[in-house]
C-alpha atoms as a PDB file:
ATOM      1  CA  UNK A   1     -17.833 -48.278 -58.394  1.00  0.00           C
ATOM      2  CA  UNK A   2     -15.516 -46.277 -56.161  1.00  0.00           C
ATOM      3  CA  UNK A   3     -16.845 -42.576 -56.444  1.00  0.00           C
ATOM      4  CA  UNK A   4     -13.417 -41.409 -57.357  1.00  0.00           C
ATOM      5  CA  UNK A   5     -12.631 -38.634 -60.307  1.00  0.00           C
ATOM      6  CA  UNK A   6     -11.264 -40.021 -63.903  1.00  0.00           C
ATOM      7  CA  UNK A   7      -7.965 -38.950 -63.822  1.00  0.00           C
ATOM      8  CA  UNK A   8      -7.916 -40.387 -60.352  1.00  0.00           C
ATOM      9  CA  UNK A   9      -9.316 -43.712 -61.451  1.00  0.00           C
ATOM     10  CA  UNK A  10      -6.726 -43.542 -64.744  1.00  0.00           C
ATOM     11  CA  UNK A  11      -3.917 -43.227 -62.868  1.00  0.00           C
ATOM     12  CA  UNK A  12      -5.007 -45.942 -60.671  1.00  0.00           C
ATOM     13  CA  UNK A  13      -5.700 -48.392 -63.179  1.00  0.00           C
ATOM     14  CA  UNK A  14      -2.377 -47.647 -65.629  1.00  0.00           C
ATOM     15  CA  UNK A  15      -0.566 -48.397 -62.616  1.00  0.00           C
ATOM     16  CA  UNK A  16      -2.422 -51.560 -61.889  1.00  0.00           C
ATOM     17  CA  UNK A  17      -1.978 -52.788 -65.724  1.00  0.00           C
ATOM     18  CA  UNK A  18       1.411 -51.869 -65.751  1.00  0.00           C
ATOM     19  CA  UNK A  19       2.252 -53.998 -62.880  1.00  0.00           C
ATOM     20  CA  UNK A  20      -0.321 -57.066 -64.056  1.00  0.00           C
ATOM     21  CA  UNK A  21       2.028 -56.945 -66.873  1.00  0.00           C
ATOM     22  CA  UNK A  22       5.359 -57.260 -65.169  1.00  0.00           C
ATOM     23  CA  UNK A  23       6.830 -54.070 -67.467  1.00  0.00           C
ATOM     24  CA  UNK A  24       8.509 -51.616 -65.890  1.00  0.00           C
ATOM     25  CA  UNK A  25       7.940 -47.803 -66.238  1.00  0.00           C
ATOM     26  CA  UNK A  26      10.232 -47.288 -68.816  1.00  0.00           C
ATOM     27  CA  UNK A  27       9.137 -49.993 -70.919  1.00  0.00           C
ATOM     28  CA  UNK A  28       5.475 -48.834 -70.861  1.00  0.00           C
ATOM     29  CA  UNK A  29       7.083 -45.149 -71.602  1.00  0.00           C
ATOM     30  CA  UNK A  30       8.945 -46.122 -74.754  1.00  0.00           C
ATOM     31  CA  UNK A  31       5.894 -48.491 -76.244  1.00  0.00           C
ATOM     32  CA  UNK A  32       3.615 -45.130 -76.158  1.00  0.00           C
ATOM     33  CA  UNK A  33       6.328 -43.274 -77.050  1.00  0.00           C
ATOM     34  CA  UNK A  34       6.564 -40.602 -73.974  1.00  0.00           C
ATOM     35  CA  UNK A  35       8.893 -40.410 -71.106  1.00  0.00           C
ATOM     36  CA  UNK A  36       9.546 -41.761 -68.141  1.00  0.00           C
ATOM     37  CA  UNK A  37       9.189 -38.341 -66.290  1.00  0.00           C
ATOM     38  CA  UNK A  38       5.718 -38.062 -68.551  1.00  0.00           C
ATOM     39  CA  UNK A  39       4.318 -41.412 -67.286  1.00  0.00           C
ATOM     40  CA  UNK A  40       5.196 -40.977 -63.715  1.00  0.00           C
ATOM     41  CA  UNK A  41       3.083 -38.231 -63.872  1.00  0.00           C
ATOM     42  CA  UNK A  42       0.441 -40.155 -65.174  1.00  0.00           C
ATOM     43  CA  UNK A  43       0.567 -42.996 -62.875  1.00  0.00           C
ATOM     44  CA  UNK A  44       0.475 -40.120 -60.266  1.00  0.00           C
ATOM     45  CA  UNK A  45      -2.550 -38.269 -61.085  1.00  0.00           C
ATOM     46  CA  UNK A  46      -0.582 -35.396 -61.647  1.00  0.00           C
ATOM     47  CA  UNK A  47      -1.079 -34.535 -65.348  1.00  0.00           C
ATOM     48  CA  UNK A  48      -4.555 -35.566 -67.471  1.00  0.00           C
ATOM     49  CA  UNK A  49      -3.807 -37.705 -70.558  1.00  0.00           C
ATOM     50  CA  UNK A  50      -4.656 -36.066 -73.996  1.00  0.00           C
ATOM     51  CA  UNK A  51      -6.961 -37.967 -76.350  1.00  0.00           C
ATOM     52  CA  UNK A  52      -3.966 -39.349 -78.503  1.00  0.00           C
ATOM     53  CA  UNK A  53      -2.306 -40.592 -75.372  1.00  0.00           C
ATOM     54  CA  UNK A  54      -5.210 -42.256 -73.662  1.00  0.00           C
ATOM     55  CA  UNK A  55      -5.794 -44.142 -77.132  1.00  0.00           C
ATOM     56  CA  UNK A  56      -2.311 -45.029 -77.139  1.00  0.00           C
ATOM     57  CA  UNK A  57      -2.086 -46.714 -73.454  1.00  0.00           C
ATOM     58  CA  UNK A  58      -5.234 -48.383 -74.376  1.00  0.00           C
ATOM     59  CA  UNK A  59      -4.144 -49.938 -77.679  1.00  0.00           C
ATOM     60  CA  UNK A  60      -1.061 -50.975 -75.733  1.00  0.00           C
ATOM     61  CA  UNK A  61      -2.729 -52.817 -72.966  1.00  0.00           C
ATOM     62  CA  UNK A  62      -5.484 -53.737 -75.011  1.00  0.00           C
ATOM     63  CA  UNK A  63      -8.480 -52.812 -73.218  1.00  0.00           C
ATOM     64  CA  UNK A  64     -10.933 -49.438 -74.176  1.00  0.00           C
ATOM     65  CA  UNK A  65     -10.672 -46.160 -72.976  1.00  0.00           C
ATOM     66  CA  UNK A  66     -13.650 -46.068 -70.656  1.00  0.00           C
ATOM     67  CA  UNK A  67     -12.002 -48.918 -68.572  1.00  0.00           C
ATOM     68  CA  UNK A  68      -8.915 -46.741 -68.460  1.00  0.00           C
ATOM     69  CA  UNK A  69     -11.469 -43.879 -67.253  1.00  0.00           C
ATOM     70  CA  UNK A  70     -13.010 -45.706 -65.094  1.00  0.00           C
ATOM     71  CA  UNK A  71     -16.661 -45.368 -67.346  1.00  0.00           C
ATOM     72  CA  UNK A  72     -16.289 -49.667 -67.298  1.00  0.00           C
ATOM     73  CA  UNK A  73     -15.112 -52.805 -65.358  1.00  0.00           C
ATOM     74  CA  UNK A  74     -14.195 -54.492 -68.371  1.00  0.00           C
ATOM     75  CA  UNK A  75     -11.498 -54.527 -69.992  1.00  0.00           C
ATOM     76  CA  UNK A  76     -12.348 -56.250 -73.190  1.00  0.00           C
ATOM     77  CA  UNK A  77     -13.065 -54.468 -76.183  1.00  0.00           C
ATOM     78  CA  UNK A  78     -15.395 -57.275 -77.150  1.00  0.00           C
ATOM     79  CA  UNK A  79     -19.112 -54.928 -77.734  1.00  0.00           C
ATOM     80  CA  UNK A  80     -21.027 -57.908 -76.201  1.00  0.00           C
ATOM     81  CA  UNK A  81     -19.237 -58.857 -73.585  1.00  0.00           C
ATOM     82  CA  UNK A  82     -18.730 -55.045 -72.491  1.00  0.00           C
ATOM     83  CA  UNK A  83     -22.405 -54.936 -72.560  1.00  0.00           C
ATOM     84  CA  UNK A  84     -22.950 -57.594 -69.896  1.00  0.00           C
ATOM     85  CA  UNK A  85     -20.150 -56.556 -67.855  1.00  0.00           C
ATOM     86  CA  UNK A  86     -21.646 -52.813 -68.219  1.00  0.00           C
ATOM     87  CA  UNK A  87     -24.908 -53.953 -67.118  1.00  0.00           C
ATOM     88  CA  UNK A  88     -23.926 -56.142 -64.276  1.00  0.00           C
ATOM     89  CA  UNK A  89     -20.870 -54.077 -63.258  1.00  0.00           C
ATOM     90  CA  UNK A  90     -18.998 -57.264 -62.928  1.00  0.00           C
ATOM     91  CA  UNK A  91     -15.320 -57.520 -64.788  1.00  0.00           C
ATOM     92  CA  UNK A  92     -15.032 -59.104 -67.622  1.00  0.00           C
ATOM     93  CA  UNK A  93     -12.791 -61.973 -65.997  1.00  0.00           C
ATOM     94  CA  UNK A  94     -15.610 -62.311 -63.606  1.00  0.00           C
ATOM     95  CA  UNK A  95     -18.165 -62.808 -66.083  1.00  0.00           C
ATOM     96  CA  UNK A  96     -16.301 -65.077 -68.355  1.00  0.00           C
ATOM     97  CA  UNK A  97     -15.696 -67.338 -65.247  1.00  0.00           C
ATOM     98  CA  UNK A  98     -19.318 -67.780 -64.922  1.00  0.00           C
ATOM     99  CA  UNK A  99     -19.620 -68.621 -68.667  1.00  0.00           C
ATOM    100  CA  UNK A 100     -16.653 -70.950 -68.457  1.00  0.00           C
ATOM    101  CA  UNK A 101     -18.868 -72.767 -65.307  1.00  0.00           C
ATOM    102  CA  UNK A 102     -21.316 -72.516 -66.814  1.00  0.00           C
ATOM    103  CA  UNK A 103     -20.097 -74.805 -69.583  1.00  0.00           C
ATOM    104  CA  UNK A 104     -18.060 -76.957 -67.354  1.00  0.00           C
ATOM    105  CA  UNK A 105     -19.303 -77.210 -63.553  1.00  0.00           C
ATOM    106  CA  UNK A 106     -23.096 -76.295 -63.445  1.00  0.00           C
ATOM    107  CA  UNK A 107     -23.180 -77.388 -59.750  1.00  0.00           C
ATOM    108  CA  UNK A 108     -20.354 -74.532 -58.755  1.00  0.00           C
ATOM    109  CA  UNK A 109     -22.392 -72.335 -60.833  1.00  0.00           C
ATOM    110  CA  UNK A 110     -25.784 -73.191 -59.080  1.00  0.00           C
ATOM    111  CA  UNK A 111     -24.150 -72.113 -55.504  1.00  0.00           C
ATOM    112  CA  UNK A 112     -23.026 -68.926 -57.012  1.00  0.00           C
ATOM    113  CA  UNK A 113     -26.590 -68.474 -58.144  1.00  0.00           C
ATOM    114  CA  UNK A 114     -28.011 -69.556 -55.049  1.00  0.00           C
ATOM    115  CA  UNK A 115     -25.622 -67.003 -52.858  1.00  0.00           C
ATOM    116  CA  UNK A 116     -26.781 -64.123 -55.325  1.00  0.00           C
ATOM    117  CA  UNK A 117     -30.199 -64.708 -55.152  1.00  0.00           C
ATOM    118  CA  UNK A 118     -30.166 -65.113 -51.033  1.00  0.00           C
ATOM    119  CA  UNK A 119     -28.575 -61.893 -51.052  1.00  0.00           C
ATOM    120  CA  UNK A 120     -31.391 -60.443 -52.666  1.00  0.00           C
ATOM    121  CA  UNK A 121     -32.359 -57.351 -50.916  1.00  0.00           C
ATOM    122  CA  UNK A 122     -30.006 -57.837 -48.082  1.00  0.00           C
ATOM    123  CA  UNK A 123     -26.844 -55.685 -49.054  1.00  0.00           C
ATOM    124  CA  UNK A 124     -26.647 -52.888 -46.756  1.00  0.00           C
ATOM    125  CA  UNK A 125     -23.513 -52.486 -45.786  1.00  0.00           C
ATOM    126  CA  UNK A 126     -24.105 -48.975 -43.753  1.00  0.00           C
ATOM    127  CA  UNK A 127     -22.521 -49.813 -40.200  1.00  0.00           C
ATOM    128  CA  UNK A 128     -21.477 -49.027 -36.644  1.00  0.00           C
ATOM    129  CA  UNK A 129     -17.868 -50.144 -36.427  1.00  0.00           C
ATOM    130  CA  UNK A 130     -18.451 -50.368 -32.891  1.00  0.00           C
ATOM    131  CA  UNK A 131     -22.050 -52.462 -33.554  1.00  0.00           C
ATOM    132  CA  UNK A 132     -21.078 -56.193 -33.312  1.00  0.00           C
ATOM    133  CA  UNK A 133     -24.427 -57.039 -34.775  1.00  0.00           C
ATOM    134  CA  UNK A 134     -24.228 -56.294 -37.902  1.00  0.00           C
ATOM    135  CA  UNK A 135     -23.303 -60.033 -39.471  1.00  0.00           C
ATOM    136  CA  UNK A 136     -27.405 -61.320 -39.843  1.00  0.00           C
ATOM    137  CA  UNK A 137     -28.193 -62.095 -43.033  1.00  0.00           C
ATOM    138  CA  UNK A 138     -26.755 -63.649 -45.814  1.00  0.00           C
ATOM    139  CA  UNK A 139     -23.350 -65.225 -46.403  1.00  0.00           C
ATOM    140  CA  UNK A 140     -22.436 -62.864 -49.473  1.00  0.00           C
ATOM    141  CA  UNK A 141     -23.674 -60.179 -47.319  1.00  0.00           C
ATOM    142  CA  UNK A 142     -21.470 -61.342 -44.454  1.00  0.00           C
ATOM    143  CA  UNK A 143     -18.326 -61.388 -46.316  1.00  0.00           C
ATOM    144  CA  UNK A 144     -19.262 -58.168 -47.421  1.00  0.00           C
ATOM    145  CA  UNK A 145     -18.943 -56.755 -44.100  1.00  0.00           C
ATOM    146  CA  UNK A 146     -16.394 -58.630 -43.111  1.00  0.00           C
ATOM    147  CA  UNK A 147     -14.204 -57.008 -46.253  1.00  0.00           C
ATOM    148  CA  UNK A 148     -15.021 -53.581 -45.398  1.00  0.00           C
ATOM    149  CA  UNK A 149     -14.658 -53.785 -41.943  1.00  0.00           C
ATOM    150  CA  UNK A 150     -11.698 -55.229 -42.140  1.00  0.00           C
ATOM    151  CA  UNK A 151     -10.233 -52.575 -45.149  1.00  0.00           C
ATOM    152  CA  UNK A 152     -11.723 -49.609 -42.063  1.00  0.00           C
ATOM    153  CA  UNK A 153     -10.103 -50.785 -39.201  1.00  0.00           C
ATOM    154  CA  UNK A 154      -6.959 -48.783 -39.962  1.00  0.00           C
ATOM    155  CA  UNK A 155      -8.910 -45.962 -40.543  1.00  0.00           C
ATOM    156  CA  UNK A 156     -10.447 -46.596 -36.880  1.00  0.00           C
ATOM    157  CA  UNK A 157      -7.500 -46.718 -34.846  1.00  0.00           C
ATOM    158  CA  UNK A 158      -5.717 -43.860 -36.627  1.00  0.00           C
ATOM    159  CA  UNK A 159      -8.404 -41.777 -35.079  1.00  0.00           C
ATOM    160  CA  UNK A 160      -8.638 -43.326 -31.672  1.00  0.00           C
ATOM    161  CA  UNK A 161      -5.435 -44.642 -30.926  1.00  0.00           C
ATOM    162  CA  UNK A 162      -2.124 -42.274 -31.054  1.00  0.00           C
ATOM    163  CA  UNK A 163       0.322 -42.544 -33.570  1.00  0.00           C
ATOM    164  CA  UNK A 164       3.574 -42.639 -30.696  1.00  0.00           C
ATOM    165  CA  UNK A 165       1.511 -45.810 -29.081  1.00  0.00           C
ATOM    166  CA  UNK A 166       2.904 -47.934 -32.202  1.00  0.00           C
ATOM    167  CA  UNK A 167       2.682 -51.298 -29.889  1.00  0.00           C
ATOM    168  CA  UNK A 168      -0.632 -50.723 -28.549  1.00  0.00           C
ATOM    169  CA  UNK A 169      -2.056 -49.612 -31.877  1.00  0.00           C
ATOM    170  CA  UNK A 170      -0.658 -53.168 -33.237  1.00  0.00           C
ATOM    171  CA  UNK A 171      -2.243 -55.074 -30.480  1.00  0.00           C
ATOM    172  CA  UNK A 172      -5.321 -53.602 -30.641  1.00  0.00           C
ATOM    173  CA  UNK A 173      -5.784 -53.923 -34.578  1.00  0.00           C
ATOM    174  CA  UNK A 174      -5.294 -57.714 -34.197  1.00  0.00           C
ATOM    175  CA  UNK A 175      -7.583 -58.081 -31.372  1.00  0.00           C
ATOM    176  CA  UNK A 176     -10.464 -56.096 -33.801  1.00  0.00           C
ATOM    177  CA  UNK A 177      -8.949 -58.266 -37.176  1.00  0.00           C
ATOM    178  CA  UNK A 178      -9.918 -61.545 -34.723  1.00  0.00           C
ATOM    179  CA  UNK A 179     -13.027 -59.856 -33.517  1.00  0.00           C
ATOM    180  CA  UNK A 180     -14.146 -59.453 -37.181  1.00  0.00           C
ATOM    181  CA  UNK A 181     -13.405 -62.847 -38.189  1.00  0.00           C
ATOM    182  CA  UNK A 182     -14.817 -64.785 -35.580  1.00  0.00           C
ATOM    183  CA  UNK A 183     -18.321 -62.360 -35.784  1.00  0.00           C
ATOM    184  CA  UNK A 184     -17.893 -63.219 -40.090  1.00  0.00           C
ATOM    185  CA  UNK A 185     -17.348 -66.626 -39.284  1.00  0.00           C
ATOM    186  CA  UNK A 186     -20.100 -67.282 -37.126  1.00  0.00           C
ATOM    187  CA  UNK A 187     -22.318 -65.652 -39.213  1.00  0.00           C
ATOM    188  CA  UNK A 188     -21.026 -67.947 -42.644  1.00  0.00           C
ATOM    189  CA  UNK A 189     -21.598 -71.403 -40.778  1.00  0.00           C
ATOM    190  CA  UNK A 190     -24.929 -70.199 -39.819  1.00  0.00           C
ATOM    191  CA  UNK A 191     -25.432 -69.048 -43.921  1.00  0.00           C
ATOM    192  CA  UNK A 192     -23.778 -72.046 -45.555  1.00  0.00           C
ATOM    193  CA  UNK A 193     -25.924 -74.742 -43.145  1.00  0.00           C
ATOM    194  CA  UNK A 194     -29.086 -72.934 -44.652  1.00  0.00           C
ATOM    195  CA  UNK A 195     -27.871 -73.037 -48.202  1.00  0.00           C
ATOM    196  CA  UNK A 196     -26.671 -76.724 -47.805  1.00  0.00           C
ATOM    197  CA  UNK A 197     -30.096 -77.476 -47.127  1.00  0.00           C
ATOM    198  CA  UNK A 198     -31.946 -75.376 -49.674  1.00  0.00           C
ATOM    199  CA  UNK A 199     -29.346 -76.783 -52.093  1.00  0.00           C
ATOM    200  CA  UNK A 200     -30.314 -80.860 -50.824  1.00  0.00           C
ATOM    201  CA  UNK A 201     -33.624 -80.070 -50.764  1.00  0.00           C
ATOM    202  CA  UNK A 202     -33.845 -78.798 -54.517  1.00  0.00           C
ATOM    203  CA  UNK A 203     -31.676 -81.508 -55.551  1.00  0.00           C
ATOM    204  CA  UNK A 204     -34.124 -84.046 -54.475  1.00  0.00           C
ATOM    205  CA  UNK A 205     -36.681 -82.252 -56.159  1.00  0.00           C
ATOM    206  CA  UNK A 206     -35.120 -82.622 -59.561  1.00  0.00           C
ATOM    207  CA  UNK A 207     -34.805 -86.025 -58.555  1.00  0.00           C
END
């Protein structure tokens, strides 16, 4: 989890919600029964929620407080289902989507597993943005690198490229997007031609 502070994460995810559920701000403001002007400030980080009002945004939106807070990815205010996601750090839509293949397509479920279990030890995602060696490993860890390389690359220019150079800065961020890609690319065919055969070769084994 981002290392952010609570009300930082609170206003972030009441925002989020809001949004998710197509209300706008007013609506939200008159179902806890505050004002516009008090919600923006929420939404803002600019004023920390009593106890009354943090239970009243959660009822609302039913989820728990600690999700609101940012103590939890889930959501749910199921106790056993909070306890997996707590323990796994996964959202509770993510974990019910392995339940539901679970129950209905064990095979998409085994390649999950399978891209988990490669990744094993092989999640360091500490780079060199200028390092173009950094995609060896495994796929999950590719795509990991490719994400945050990609979310940094704004980031990068904004410190090496000046703001006035608007057309160069443009150029050069899709030249490093493409560069990314095609280094996260190369690495995924290399990672999904291993796991095909892992994958055949355990399938003939049940055989």
């Amino acid at each position: 989890m981002e290392n952010i502070s609570s009300i930082d994460r609170f206003a972030q995810r009441l925002k989020v919600l809001r949004k998710e559920r197509g209300i706008t701000q007013q609506q939200l403001a008159d179902g806890v029964g505050i004002s516009k002007g008090g919600l923006s400030y929420y939404e803002n980080a600019g004023r920390t929620p009593d106890i009354s009002i943090l239970e009243r945004f959660a009822d609302y939106f039913g989820v728990t407080t600690d999700y609101l807070l940012g103590r939890t990815n889930a959501q749910t205010q199921k106790a056993k289902l909070q306890s997996v996601c707590n323990y796994t750090g996964l959202s509770d839509k993510a974990v019910n989507l392995l339940s539901d293949l679970k129950e209905n397509s064990p095979a998409q479920l085994r390649v999950i597993n399978f891209l988990l279990e490669q990744a094993a030890g092989d999640m360091d995602i500490t780079y060199d943005l200028n390092d173009t060696d950094n995609f060896d490993g495994s796929i999950l860890n590719a795509v990991v690198r490719y994400l945050n390389r990609y979310s940094g690359c704004d980031e990068y220019l904004a410190e090496y490229v000046s703001s006035g150079d608007e057309g160069i800065s443009s150029t050069i961020q899709n030249a490093l997007y493409q560069l990314i890609l095609n280094q996260a690319v190369a690495a995924l065919k290399k990672g999904v031609d291993e796991m095909v055969d892992v994958l055949y070769e355990n399938t003939k084994s049940r055989d």
